[in-house]
PDB file of N, CA and C in Angstrom:
ATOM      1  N   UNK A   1      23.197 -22.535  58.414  1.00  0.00           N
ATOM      2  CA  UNK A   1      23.656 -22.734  57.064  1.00  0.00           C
ATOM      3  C   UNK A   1      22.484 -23.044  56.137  1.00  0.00           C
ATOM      4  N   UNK A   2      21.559 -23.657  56.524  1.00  0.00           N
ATOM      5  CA  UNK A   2      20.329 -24.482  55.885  1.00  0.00           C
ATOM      6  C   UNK A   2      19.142 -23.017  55.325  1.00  0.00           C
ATOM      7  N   UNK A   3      19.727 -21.966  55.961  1.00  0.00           N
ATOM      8  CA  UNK A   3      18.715 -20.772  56.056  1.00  0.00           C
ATOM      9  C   UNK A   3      19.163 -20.005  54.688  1.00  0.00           C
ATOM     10  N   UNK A   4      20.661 -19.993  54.870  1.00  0.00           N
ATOM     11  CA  UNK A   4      21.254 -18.911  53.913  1.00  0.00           C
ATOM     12  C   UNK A   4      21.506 -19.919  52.448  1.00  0.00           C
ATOM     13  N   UNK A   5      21.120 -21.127  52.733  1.00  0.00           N
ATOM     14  CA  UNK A   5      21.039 -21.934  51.142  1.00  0.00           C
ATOM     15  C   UNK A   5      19.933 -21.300  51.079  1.00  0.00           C
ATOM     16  N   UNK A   6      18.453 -21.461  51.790  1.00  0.00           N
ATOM     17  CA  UNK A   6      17.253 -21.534  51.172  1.00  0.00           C
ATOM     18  C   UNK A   6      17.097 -19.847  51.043  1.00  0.00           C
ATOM     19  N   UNK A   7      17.331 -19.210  51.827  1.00  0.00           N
ATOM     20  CA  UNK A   7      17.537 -17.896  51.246  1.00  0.00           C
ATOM     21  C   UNK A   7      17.859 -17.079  49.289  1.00  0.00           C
ATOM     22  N   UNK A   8      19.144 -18.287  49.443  1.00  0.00           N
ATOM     23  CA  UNK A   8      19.636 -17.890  48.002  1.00  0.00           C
ATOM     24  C   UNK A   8      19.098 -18.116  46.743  1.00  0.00           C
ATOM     25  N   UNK A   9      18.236 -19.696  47.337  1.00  0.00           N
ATOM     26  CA  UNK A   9      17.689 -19.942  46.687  1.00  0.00           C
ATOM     27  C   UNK A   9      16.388 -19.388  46.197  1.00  0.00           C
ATOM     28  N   UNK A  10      15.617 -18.932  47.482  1.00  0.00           N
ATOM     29  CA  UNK A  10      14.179 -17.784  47.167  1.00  0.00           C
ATOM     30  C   UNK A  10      15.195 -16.575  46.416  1.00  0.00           C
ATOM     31  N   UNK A  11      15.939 -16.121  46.949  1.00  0.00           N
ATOM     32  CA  UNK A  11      16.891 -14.963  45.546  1.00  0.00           C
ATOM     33  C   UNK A  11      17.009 -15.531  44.255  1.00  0.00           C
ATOM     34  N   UNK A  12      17.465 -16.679  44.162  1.00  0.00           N
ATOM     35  CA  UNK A  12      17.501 -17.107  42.656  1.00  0.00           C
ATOM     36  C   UNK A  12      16.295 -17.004  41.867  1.00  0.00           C
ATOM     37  N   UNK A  13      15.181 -17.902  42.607  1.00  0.00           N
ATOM     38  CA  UNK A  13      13.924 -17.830  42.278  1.00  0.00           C
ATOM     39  C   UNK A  13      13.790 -16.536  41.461  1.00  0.00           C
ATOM     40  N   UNK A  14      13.236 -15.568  42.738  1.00  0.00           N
ATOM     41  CA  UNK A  14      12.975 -14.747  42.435  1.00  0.00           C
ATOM     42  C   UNK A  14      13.446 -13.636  40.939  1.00  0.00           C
ATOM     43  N   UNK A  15      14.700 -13.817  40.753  1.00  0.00           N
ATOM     44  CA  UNK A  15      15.583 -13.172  40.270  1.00  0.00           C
ATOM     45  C   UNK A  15      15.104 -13.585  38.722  1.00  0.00           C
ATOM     46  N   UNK A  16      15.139 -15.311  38.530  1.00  0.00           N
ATOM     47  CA  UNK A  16      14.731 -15.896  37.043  1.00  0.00           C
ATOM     48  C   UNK A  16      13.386 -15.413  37.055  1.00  0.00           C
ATOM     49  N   UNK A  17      12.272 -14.771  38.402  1.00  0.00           N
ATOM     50  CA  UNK A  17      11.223 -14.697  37.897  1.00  0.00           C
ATOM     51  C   UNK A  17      11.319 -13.471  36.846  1.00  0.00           C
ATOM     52  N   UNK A  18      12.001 -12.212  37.429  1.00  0.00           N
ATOM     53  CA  UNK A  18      12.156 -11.159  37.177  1.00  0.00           C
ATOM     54  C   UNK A  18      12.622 -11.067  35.814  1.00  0.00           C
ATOM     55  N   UNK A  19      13.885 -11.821  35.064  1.00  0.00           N
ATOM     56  CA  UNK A  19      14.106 -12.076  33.961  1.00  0.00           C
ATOM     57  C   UNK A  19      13.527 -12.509  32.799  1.00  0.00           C
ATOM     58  N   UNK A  20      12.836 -13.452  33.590  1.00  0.00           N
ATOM     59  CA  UNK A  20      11.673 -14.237  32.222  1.00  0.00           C
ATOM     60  C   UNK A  20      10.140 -13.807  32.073  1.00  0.00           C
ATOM     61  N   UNK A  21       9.431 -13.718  33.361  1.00  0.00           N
ATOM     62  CA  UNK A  21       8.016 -13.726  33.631  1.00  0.00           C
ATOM     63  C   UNK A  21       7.908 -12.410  33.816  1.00  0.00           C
ATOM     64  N   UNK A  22       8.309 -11.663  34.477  1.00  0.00           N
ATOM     65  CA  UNK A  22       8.061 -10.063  34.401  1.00  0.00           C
ATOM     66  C   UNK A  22       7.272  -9.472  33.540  1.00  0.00           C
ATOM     67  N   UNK A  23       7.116  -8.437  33.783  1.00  0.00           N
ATOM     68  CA  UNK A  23       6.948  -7.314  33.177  1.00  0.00           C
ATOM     69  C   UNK A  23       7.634  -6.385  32.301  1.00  0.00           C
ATOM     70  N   UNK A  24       9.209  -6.552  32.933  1.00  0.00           N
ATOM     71  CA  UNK A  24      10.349  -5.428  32.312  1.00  0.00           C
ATOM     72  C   UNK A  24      11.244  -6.935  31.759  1.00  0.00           C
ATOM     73  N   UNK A  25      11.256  -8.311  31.706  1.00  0.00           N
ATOM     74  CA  UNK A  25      11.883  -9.146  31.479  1.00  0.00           C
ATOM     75  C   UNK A  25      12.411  -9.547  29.864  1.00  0.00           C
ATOM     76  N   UNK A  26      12.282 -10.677  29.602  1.00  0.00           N
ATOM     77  CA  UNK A  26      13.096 -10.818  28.064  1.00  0.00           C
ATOM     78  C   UNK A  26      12.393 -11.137  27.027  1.00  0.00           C
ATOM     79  N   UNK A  27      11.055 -11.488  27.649  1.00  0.00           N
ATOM     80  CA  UNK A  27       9.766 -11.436  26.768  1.00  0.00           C
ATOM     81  C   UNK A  27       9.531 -10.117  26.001  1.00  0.00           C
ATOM     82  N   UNK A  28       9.489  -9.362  27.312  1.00  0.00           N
ATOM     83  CA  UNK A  28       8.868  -8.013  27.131  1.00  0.00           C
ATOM     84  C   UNK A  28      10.222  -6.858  25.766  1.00  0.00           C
ATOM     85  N   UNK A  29      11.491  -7.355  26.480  1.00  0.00           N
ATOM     86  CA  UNK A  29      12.634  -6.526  25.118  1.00  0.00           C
ATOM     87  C   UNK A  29      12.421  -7.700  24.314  1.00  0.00           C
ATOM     88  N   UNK A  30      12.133  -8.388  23.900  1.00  0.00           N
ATOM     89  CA  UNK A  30      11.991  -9.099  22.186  1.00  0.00           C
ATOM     90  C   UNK A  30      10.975  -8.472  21.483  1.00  0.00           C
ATOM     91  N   UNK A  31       9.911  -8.113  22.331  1.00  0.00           N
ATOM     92  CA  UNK A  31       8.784  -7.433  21.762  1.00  0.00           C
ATOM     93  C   UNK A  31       8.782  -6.285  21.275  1.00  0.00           C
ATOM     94  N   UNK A  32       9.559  -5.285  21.986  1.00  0.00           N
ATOM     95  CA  UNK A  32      10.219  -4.331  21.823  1.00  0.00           C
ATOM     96  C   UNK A  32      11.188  -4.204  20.701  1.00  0.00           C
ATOM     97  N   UNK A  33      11.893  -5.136  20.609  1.00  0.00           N
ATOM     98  CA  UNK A  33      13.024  -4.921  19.583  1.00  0.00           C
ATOM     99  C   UNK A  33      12.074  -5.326  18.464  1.00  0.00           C
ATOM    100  N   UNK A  34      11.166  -6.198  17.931  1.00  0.00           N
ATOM    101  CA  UNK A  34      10.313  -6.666  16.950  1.00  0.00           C
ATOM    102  C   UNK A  34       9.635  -5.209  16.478  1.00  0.00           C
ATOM    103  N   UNK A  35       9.008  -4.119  17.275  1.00  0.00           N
ATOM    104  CA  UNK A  35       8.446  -3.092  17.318  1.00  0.00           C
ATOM    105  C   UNK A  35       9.419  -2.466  16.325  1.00  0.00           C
ATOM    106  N   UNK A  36      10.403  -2.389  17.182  1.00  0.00           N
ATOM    107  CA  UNK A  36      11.627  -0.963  16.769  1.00  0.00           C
ATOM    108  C   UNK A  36      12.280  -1.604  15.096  1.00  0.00           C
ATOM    109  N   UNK A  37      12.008  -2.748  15.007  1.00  0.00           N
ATOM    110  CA  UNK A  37      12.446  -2.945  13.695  1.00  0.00           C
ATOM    111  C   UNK A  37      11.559  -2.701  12.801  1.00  0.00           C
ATOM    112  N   UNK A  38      10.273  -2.908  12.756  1.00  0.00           N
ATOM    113  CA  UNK A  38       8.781  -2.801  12.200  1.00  0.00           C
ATOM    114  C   UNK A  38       8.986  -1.353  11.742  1.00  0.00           C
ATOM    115  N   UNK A  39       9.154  -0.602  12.689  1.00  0.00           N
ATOM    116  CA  UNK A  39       8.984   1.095  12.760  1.00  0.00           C
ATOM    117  C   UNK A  39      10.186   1.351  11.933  1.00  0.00           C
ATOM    118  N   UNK A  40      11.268   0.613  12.180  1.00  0.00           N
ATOM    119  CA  UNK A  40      12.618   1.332  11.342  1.00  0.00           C
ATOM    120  C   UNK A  40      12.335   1.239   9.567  1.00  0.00           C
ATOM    121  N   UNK A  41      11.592  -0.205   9.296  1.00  0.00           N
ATOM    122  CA  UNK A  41      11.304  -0.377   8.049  1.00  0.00           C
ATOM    123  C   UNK A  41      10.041   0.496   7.591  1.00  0.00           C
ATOM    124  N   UNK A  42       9.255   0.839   8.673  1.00  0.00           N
ATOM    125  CA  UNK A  42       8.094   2.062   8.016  1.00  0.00           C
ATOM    126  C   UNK A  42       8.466   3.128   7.554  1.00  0.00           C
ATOM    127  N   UNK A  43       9.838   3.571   8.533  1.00  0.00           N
ATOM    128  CA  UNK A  43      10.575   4.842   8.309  1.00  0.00           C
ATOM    129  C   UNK A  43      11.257   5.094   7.177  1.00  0.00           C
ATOM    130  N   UNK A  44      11.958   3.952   6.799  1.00  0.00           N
ATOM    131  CA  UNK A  44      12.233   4.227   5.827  1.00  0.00           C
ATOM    132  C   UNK A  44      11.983   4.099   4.533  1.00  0.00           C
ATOM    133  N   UNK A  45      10.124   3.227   4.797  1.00  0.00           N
ATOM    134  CA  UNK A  45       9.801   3.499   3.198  1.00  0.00           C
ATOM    135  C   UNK A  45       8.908   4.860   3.066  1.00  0.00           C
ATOM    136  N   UNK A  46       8.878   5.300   4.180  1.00  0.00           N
ATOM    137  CA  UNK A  46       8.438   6.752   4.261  1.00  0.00           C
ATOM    138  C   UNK A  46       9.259   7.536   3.675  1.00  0.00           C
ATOM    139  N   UNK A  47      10.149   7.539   4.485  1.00  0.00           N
ATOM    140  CA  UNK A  47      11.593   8.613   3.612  1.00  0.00           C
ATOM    141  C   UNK A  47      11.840   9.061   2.316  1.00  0.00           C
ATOM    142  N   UNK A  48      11.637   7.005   1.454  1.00  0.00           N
ATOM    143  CA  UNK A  48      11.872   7.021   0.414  1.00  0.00           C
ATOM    144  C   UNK A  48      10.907   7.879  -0.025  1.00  0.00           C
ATOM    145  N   UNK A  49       9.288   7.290   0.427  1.00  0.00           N
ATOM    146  CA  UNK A  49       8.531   8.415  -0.550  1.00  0.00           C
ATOM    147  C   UNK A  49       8.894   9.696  -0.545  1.00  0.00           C
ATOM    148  N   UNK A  50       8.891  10.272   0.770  1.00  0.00           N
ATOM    149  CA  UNK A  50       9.286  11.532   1.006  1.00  0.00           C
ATOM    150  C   UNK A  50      10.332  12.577  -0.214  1.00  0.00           C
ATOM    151  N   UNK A  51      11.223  11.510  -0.129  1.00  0.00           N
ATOM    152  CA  UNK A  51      12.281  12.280  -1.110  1.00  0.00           C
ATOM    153  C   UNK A  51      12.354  12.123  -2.603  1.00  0.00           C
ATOM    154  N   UNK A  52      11.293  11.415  -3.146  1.00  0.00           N
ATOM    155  CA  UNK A  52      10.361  10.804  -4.263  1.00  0.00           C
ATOM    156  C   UNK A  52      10.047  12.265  -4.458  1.00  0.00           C
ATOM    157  N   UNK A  53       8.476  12.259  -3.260  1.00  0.00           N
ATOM    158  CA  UNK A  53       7.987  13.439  -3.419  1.00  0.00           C
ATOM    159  C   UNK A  53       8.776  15.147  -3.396  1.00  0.00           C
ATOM    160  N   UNK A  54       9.755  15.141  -2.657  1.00  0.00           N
ATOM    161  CA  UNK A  54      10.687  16.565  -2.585  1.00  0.00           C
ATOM    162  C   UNK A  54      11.546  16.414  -4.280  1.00  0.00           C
ATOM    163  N   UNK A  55      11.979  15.703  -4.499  1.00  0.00           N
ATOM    164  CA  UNK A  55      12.416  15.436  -6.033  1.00  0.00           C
ATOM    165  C   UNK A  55      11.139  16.133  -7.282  1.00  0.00           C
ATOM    166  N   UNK A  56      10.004  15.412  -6.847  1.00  0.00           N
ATOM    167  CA  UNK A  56       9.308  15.483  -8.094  1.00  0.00           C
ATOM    168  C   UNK A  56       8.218  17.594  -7.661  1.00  0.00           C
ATOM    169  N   UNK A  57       8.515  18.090  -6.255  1.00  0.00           N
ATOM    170  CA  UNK A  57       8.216  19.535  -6.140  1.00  0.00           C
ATOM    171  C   UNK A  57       9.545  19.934  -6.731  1.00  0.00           C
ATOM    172  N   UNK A  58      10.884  19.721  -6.490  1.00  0.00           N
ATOM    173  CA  UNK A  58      11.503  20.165  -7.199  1.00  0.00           C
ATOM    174  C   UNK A  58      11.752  20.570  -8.791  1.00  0.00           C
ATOM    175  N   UNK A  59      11.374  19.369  -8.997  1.00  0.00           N
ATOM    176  CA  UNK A  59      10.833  19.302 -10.740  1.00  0.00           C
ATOM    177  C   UNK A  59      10.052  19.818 -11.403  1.00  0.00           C
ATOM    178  N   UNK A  60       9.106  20.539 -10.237  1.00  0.00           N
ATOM    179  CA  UNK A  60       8.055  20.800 -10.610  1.00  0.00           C
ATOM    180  C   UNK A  60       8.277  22.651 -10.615  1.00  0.00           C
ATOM    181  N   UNK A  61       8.926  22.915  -9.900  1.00  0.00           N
ATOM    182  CA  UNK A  61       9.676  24.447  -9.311  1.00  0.00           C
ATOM    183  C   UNK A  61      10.586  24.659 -10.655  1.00  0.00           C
ATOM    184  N   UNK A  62      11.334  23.702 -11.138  1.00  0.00           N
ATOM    185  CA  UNK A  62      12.526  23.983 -12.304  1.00  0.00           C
ATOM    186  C   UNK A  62      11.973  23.691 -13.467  1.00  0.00           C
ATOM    187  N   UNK A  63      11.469  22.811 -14.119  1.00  0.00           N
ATOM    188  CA  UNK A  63      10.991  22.271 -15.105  1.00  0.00           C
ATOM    189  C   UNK A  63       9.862  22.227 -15.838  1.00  0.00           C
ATOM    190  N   UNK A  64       9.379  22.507 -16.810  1.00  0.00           N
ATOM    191  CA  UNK A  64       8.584  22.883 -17.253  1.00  0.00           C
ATOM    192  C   UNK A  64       8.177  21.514 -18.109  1.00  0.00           C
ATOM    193  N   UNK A  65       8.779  20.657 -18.190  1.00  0.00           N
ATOM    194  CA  UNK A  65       8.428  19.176 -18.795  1.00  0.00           C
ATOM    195  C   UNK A  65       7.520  18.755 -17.402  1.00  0.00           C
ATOM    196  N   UNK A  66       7.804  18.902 -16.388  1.00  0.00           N
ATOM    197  CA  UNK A  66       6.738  17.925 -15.197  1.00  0.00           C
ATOM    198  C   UNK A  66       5.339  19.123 -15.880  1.00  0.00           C
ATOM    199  N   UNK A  67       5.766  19.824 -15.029  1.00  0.00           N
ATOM    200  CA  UNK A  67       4.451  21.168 -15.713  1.00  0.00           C
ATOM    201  C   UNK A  67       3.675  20.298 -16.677  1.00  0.00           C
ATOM    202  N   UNK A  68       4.107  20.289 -17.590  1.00  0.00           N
ATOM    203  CA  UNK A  68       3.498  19.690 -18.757  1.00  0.00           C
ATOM    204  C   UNK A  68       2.834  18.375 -18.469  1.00  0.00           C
ATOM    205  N   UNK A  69       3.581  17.919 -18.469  1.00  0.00           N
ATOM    206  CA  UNK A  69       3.059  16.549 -17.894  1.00  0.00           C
ATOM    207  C   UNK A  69       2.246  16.427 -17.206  1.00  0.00           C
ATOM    208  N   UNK A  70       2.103  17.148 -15.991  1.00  0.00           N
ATOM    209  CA  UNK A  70       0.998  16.871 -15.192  1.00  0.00           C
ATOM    210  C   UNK A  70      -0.416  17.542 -15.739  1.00  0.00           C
ATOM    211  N   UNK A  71      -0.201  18.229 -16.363  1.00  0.00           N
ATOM    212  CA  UNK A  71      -1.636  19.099 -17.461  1.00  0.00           C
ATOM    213  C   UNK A  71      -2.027  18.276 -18.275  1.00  0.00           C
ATOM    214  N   UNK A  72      -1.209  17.828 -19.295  1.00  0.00           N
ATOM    215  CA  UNK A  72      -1.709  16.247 -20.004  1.00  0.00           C
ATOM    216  C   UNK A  72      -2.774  15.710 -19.139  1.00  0.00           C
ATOM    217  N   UNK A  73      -1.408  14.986 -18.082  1.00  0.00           N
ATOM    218  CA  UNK A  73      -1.896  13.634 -17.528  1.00  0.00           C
ATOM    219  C   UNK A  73      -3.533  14.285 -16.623  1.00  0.00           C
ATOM    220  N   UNK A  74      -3.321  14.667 -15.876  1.00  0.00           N
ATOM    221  CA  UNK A  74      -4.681  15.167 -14.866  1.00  0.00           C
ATOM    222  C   UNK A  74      -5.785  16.071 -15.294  1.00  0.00           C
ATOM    223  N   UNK A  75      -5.373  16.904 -16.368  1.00  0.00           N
ATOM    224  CA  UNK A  75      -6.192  17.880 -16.863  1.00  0.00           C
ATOM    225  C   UNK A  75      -6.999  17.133 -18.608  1.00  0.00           C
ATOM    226  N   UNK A  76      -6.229  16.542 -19.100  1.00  0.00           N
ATOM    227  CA  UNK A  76      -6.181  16.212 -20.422  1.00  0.00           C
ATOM    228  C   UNK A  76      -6.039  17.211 -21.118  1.00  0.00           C
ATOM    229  N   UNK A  77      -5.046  17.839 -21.060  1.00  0.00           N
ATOM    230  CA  UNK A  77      -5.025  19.160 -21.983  1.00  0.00           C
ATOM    231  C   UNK A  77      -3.786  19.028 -23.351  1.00  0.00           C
ATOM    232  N   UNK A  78      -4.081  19.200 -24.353  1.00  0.00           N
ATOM    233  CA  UNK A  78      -3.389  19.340 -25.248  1.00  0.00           C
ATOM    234  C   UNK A  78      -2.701  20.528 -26.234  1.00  0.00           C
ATOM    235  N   UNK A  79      -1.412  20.397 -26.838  1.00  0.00           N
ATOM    236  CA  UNK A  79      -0.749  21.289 -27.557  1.00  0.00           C
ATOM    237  C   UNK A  79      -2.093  21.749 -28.918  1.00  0.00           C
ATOM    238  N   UNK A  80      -2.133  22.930 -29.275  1.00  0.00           N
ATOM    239  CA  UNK A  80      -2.879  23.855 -30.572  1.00  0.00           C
ATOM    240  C   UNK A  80      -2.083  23.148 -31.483  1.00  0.00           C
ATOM    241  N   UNK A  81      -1.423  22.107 -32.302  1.00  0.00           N
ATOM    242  CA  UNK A  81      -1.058  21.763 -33.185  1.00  0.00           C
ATOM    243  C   UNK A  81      -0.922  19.958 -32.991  1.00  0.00           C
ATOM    244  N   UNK A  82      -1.843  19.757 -31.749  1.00  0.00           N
ATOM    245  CA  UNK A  82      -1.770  18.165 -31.854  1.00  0.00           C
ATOM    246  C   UNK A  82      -3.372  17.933 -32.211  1.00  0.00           C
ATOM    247  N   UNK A  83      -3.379  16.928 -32.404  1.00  0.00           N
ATOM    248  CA  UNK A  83      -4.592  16.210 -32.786  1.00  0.00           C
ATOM    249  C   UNK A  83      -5.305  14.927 -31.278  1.00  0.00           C
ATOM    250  N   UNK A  84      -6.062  14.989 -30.677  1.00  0.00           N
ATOM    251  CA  UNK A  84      -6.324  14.359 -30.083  1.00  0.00           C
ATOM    252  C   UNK A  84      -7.397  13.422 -30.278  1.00  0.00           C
ATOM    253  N   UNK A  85      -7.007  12.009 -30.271  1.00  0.00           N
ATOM    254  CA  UNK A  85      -7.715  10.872 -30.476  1.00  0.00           C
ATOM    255  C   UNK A  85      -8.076   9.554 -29.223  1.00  0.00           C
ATOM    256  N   UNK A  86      -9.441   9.214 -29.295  1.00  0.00           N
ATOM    257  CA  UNK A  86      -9.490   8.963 -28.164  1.00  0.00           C
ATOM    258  C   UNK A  86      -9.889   7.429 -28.308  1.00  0.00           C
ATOM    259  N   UNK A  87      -9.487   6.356 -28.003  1.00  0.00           N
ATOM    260  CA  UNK A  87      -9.427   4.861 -28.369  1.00  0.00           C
ATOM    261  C   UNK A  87     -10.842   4.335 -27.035  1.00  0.00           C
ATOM    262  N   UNK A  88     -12.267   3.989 -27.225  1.00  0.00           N
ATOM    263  CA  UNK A  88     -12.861   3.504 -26.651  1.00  0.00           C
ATOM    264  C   UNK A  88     -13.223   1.749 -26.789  1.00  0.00           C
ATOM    265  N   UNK A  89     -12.910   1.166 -25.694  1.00  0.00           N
ATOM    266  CA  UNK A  89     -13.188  -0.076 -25.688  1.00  0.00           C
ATOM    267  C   UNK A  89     -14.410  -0.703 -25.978  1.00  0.00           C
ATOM    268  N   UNK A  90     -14.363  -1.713 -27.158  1.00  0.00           N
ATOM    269  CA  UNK A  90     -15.933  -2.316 -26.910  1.00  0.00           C
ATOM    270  C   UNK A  90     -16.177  -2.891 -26.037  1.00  0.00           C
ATOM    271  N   UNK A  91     -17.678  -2.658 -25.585  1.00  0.00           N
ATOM    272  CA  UNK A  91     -18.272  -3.452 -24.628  1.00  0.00           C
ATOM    273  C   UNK A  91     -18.127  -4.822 -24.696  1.00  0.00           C
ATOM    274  N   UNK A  92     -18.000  -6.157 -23.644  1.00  0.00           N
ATOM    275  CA  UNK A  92     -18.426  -7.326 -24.280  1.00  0.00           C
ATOM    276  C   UNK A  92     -19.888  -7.520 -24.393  1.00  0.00           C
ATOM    277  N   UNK A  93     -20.692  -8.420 -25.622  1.00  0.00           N
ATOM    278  CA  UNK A  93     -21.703  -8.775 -26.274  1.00  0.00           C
ATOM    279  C   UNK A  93     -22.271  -9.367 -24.415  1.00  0.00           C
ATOM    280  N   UNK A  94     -23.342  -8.560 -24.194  1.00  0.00           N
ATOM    281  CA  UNK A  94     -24.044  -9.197 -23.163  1.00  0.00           C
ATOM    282  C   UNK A  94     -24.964 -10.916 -23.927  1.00  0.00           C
ATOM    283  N   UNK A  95     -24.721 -12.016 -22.786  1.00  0.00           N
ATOM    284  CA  UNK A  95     -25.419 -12.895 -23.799  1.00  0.00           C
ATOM    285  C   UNK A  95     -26.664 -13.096 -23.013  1.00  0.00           C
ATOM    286  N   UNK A  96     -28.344 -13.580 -23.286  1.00  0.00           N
ATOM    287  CA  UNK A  96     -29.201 -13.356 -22.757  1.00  0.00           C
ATOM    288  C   UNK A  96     -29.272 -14.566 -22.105  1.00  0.00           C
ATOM    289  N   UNK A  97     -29.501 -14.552 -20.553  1.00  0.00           N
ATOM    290  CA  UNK A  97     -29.793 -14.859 -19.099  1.00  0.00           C
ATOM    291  C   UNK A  97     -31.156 -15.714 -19.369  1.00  0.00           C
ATOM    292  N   UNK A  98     -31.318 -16.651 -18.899  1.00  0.00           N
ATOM    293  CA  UNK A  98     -32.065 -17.845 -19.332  1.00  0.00           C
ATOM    294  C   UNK A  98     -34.096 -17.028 -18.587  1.00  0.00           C
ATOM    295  N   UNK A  99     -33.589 -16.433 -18.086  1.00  0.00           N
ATOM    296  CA  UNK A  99     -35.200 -15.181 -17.127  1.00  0.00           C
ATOM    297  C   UNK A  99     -35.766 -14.693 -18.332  1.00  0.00           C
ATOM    298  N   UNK A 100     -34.437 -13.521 -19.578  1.00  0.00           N
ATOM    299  CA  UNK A 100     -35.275 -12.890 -20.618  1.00  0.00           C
ATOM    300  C   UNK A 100     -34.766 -13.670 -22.281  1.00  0.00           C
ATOM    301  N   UNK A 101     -36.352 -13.675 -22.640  1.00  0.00           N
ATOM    302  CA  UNK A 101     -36.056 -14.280 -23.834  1.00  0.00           C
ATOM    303  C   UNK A 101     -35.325 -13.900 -24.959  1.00  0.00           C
ATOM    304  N   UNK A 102     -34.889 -14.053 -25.908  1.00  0.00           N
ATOM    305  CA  UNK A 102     -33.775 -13.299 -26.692  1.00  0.00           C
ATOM    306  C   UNK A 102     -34.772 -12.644 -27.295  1.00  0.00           C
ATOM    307  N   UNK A 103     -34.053 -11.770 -27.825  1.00  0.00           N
ATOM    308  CA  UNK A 103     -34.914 -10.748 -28.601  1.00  0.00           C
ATOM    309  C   UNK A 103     -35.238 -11.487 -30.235  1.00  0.00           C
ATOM    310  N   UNK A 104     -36.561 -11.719 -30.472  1.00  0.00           N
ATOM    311  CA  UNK A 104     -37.022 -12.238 -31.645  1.00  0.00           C
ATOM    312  C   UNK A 104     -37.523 -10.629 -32.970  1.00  0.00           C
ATOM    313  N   UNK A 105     -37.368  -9.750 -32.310  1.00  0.00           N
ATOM    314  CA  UNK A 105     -37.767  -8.381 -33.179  1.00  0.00           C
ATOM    315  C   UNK A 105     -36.653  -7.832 -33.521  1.00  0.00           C
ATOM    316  N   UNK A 106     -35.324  -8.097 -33.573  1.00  0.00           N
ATOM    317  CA  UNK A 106     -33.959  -7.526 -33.676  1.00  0.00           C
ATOM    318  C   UNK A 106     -33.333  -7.716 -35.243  1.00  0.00           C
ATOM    319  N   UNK A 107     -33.316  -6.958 -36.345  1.00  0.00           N
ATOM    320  CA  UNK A 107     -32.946  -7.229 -37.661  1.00  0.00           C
ATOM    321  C   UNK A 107     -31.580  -8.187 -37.124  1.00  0.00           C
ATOM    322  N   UNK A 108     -31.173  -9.427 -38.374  1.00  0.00           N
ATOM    323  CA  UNK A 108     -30.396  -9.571 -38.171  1.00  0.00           C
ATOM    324  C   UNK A 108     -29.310  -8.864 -39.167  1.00  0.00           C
ATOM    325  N   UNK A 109     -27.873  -9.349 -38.510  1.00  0.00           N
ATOM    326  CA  UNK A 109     -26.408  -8.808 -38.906  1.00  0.00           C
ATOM    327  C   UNK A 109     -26.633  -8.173 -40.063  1.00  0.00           C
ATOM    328  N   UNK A 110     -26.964  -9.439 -41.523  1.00  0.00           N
ATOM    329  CA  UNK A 110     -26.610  -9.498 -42.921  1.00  0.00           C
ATOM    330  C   UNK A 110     -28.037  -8.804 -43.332  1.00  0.00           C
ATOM    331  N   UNK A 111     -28.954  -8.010 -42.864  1.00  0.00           N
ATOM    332  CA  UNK A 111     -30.590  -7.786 -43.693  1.00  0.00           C
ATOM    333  C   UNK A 111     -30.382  -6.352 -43.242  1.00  0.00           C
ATOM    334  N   UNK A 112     -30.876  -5.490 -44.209  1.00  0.00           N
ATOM    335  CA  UNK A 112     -30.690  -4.173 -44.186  1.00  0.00           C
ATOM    336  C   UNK A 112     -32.373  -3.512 -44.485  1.00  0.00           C
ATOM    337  N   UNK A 113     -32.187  -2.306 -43.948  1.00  0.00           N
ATOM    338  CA  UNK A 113     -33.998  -2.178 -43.803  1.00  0.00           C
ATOM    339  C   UNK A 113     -33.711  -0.816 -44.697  1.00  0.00           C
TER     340      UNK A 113
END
């Protein structure tokens, strides 16, 4: 009797090893399922782009406003009856770095030569 307890018991053992510590155990499918969810959410912000992008070839096949648009936008190209104006940012006033001395030969603002 003393054989087939300790028997069951090396089976039990064994059995929780197989479940927990393994290789194929419950560690190993959590990891797995963490994966397969990761991948499901890649998939489907893929998709989305995907059908973003099949929308906007479509638009591009029917419509002559994307057409346009994309010649503007990428080409800068404009209509024979528009006027094109082009808004450049001022630089900011570099201020002089304590190495070079300010410039003492520079007219100032208000003196006209």
């Amino acid at each position: 009797m003393q054989i087939l307890v300790a028997a069951l018991i090396a089976v039990l053992v064994f059995l929780q090893y197989l479940l927990w510590i393994a290789e194929d155990g419950v560690r190993q499918t959590h990891a797995l399922q963490i994966a397969v969810q990761a991948q499901q959410e890649d998939n489907a912000a893929l998709a989305e782009r995907n059908s973003a992008l099949a929308a906007e070839v479509e638009d591009l096949k029917r419509g002559l406003m994307a057409i346009e648009e994309r010649a503007r936008s990428d080409m800068g190209m404009i209509r024979k009856d528009e006027t094109f104006y082009r808004l450049l940012e001022q630089p900011p006033e570099a201020t002089p770095t304590p190495s070079t001395p300010p410039a003492a030969d520079k007219p100032s603002a208000g003196r006209r030569h």
